[in-house]
C-alpha atoms as a PDB file:
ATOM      1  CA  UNK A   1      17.801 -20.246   3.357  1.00  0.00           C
ATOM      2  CA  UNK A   2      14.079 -21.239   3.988  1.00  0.00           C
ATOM      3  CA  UNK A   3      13.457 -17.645   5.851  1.00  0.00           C
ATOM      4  CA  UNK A   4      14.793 -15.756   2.773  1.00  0.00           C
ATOM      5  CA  UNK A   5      12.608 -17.552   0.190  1.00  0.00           C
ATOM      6  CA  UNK A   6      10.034 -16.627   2.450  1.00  0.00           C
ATOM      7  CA  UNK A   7      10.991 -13.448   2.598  1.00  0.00           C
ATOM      8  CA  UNK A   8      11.146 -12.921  -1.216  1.00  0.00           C
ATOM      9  CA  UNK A   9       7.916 -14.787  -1.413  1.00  0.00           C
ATOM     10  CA  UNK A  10       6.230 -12.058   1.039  1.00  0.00           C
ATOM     11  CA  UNK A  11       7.440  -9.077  -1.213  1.00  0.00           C
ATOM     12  CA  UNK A  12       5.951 -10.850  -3.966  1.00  0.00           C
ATOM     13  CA  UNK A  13       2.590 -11.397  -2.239  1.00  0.00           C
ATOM     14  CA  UNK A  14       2.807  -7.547  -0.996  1.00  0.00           C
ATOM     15  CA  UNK A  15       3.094  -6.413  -4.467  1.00  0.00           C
ATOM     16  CA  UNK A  16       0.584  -8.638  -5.668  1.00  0.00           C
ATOM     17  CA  UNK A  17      -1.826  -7.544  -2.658  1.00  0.00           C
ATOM     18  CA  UNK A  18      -1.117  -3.677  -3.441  1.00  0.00           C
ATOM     19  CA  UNK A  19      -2.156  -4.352  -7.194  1.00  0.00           C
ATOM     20  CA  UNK A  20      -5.380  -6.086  -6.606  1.00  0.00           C
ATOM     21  CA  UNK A  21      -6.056  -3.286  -3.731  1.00  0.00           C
ATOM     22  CA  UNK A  22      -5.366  -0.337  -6.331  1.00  0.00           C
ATOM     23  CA  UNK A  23      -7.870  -2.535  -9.025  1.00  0.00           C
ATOM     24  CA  UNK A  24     -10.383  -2.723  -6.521  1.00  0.00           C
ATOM     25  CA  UNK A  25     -10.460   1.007  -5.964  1.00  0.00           C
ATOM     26  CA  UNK A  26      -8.707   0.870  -2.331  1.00  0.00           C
ATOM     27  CA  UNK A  27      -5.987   2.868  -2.794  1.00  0.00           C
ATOM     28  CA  UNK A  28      -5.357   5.634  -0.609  1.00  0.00           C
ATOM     29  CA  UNK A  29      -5.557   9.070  -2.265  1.00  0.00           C
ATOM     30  CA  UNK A  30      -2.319  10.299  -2.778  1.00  0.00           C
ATOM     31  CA  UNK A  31      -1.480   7.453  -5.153  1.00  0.00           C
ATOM     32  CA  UNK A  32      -4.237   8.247  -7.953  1.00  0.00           C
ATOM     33  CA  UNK A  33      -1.317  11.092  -8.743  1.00  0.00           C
ATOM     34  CA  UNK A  34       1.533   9.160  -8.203  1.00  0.00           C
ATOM     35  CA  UNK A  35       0.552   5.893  -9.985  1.00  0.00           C
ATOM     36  CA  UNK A  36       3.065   6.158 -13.078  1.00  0.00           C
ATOM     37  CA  UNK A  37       6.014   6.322 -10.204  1.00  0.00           C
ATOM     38  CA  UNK A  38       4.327   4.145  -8.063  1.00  0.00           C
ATOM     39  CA  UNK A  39       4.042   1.423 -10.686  1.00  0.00           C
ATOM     40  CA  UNK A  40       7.435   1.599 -11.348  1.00  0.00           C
ATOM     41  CA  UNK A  41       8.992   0.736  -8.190  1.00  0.00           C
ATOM     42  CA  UNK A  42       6.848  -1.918  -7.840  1.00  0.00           C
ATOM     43  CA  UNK A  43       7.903  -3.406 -11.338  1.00  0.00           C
ATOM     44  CA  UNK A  44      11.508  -2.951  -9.974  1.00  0.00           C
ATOM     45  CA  UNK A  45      10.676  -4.814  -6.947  1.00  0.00           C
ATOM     46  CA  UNK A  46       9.269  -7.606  -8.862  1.00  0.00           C
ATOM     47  CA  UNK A  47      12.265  -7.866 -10.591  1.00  0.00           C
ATOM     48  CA  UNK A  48      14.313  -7.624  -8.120  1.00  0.00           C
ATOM     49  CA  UNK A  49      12.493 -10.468  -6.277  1.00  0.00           C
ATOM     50  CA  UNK A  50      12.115 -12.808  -9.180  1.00  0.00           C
ATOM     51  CA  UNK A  51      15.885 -12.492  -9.479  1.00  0.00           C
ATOM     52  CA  UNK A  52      16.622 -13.677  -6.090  1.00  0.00           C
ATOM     53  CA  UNK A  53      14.299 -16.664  -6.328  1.00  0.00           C
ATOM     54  CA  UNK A  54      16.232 -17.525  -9.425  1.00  0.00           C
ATOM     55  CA  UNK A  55      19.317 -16.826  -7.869  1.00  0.00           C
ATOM     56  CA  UNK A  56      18.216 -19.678  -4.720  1.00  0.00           C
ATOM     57  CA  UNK A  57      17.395 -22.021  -7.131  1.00  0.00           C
ATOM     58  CA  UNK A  58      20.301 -21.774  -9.353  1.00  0.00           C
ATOM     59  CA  UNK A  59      22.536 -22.021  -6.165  1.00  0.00           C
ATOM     60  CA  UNK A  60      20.808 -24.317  -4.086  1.00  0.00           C
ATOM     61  CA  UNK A  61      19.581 -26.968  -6.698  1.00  0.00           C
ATOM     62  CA  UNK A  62      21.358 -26.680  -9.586  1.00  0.00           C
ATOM     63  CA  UNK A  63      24.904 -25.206  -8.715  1.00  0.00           C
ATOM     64  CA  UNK A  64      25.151 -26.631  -5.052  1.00  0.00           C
ATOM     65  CA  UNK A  65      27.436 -23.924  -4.213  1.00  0.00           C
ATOM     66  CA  UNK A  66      25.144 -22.020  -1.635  1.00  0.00           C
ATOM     67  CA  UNK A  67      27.186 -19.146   0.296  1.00  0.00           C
ATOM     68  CA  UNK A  68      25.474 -17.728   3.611  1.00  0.00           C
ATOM     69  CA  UNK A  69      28.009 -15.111   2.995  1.00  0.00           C
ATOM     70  CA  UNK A  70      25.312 -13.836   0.298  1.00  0.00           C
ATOM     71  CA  UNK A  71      22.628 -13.343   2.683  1.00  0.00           C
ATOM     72  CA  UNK A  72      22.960  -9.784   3.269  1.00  0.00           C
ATOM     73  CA  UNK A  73      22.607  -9.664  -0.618  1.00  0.00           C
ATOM     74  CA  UNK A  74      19.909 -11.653  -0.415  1.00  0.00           C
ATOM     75  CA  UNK A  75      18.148  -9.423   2.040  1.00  0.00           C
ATOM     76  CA  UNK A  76      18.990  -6.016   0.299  1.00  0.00           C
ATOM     77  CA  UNK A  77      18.317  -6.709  -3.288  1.00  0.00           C
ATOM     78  CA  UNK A  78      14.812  -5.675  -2.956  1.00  0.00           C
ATOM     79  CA  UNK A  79      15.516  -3.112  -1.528  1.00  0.00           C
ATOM     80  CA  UNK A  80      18.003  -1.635  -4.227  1.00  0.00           C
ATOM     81  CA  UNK A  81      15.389  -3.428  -6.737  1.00  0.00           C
ATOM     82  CA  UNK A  82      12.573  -1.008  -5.647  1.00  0.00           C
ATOM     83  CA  UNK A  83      14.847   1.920  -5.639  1.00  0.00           C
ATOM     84  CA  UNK A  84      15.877   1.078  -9.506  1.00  0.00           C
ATOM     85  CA  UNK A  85      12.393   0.851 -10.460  1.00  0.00           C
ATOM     86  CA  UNK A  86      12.223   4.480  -8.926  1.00  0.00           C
ATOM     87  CA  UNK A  87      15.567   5.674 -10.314  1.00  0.00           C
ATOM     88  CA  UNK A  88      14.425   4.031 -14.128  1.00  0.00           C
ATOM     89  CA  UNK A  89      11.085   6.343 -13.822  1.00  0.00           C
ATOM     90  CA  UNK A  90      13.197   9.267 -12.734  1.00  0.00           C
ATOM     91  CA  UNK A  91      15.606   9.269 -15.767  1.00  0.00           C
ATOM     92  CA  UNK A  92      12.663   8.712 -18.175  1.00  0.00           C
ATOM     93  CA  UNK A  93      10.642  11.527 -16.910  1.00  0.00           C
ATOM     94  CA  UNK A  94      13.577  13.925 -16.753  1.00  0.00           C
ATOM     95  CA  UNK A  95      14.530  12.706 -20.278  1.00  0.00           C
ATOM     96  CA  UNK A  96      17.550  10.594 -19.851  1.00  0.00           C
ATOM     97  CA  UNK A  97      16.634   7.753 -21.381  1.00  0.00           C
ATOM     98  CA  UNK A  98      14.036   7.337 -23.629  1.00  0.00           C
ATOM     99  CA  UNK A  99      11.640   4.496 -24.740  1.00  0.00           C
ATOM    100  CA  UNK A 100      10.546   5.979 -28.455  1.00  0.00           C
ATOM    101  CA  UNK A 101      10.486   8.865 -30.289  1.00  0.00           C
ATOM    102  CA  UNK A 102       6.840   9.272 -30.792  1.00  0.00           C
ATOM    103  CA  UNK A 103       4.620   9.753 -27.769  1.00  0.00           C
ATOM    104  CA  UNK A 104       1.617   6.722 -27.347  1.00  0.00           C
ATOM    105  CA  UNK A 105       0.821   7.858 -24.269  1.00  0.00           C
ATOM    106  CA  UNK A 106      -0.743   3.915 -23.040  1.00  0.00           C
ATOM    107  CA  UNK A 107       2.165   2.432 -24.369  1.00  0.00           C
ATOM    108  CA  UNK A 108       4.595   4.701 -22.809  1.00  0.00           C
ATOM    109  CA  UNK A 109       3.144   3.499 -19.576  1.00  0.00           C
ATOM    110  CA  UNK A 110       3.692  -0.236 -20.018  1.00  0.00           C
ATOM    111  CA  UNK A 111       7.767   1.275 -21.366  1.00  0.00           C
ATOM    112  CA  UNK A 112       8.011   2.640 -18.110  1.00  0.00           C
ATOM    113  CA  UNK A 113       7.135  -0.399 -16.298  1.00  0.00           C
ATOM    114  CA  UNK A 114       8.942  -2.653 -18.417  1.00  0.00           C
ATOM    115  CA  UNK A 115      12.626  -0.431 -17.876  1.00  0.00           C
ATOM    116  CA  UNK A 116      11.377  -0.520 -13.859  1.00  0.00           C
ATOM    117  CA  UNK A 117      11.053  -4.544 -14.154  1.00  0.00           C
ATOM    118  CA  UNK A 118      14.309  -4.754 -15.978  1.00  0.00           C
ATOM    119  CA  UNK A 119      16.498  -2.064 -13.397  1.00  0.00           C
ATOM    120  CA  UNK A 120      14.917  -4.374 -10.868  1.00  0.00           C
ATOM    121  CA  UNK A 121      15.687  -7.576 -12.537  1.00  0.00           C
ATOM    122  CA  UNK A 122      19.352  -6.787 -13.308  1.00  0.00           C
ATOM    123  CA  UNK A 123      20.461  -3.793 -10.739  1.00  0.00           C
ATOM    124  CA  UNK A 124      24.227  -4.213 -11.778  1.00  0.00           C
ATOM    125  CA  UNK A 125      23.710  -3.526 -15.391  1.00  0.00           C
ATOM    126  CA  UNK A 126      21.415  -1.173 -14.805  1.00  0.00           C
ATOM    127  CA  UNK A 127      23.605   0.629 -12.113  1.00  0.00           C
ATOM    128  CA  UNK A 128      26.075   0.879 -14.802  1.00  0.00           C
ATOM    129  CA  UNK A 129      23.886   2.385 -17.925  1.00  0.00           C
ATOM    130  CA  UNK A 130      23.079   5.372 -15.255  1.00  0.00           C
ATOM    131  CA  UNK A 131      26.827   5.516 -14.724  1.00  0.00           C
ATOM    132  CA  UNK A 132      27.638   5.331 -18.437  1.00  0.00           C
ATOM    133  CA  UNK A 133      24.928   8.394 -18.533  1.00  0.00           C
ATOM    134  CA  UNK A 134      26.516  10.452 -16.273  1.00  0.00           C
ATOM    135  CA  UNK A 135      29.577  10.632 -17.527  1.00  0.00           C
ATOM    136  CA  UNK A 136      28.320  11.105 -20.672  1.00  0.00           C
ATOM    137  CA  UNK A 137      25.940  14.038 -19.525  1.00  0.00           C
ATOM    138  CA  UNK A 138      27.825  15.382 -16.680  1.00  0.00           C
ATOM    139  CA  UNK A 139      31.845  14.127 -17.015  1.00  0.00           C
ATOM    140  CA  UNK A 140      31.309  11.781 -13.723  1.00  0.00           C
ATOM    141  CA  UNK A 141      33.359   9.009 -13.386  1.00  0.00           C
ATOM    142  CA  UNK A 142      32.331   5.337 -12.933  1.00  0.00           C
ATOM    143  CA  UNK A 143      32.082   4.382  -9.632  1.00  0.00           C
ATOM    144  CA  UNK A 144      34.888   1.431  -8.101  1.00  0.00           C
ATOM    145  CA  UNK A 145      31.522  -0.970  -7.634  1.00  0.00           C
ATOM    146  CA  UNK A 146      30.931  -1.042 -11.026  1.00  0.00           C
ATOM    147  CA  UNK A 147      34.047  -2.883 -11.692  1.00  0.00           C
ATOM    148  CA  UNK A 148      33.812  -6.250 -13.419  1.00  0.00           C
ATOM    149  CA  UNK A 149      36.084  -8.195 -11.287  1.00  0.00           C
ATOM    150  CA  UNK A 150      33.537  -7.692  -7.810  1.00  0.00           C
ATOM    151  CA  UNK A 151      30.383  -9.405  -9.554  1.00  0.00           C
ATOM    152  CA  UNK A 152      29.549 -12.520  -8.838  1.00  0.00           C
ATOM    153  CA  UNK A 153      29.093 -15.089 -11.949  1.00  0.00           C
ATOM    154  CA  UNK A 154      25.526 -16.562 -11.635  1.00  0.00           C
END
């Protein structure tokens, strides 16, 4: 359990460490295009990562029902966290979703960051609001993970 905090707790120093190096004007080149995407995984990361801290404390201190079974979830999450964040930008560029009608273009930046955080945050509900667009938009069905009866009650 002590390695995974720590491993949560080095994706959170990463992101924090990528921040301060694009502030300081140390990013590499190809991100001064790419920030708005960029941005947005890392908010979904965040989330992602927050959630699993929460998640060890609720089960380890408060609950008392740790599982090591979970650990591959444990591991993953950021993972899927940072590909939400991506996924969240990708629907909100192409239209999908949208934020607001009318177009501020600094606050539609801090919209796009704030869906990333939350797709991180909460990947299952998130998972299913694309799903719930797609069939909507293109007739697919849900998918069998989405089901209700496989989540685990936090």
């Amino acid at each position: 359990m002590l390695f995974i905090i720590f491993y949560h707790l080095l994706y959170l120093f990463t992101y924090v460490a990528l921040l301060i190096a694009y502030v300081a004007g140390n990013s590499p080149p190809w991100l001064i295009g790419n920030q708005q995407p960029f941005f947005c995984v890392l908010a979904g990361g965040l989330g992602g990562s927050m959630y699993c801290l929460r998640a060890i404390y609720l089960h380890v201190s408060v609950k008392k029902d740790w599982d090591s079974a979970y650990r591959p979830w444990y591991f993953l999450r950021p993972i899927v966290s940072l590909c939400s964040g991506l996924v969240s930008f990708i629907f909100l560029k192409a239209g999908l979703m949208v934020l607001d009608s009318e177009l501020h273009q600094e606050a539609n930046f801090w919209g796009f960051y704030a869906l990333a955080f939350i797709a991180g945050l909460n990947v299952d509900k998130f998972i299913e609001k694309i799903e719930e667009i797609a069939h909507a938009t293109w007739g697919i069905a849900r998918s069998r993970t989405s089901d209700k009866n496989n989540e685990r009650k936090e």
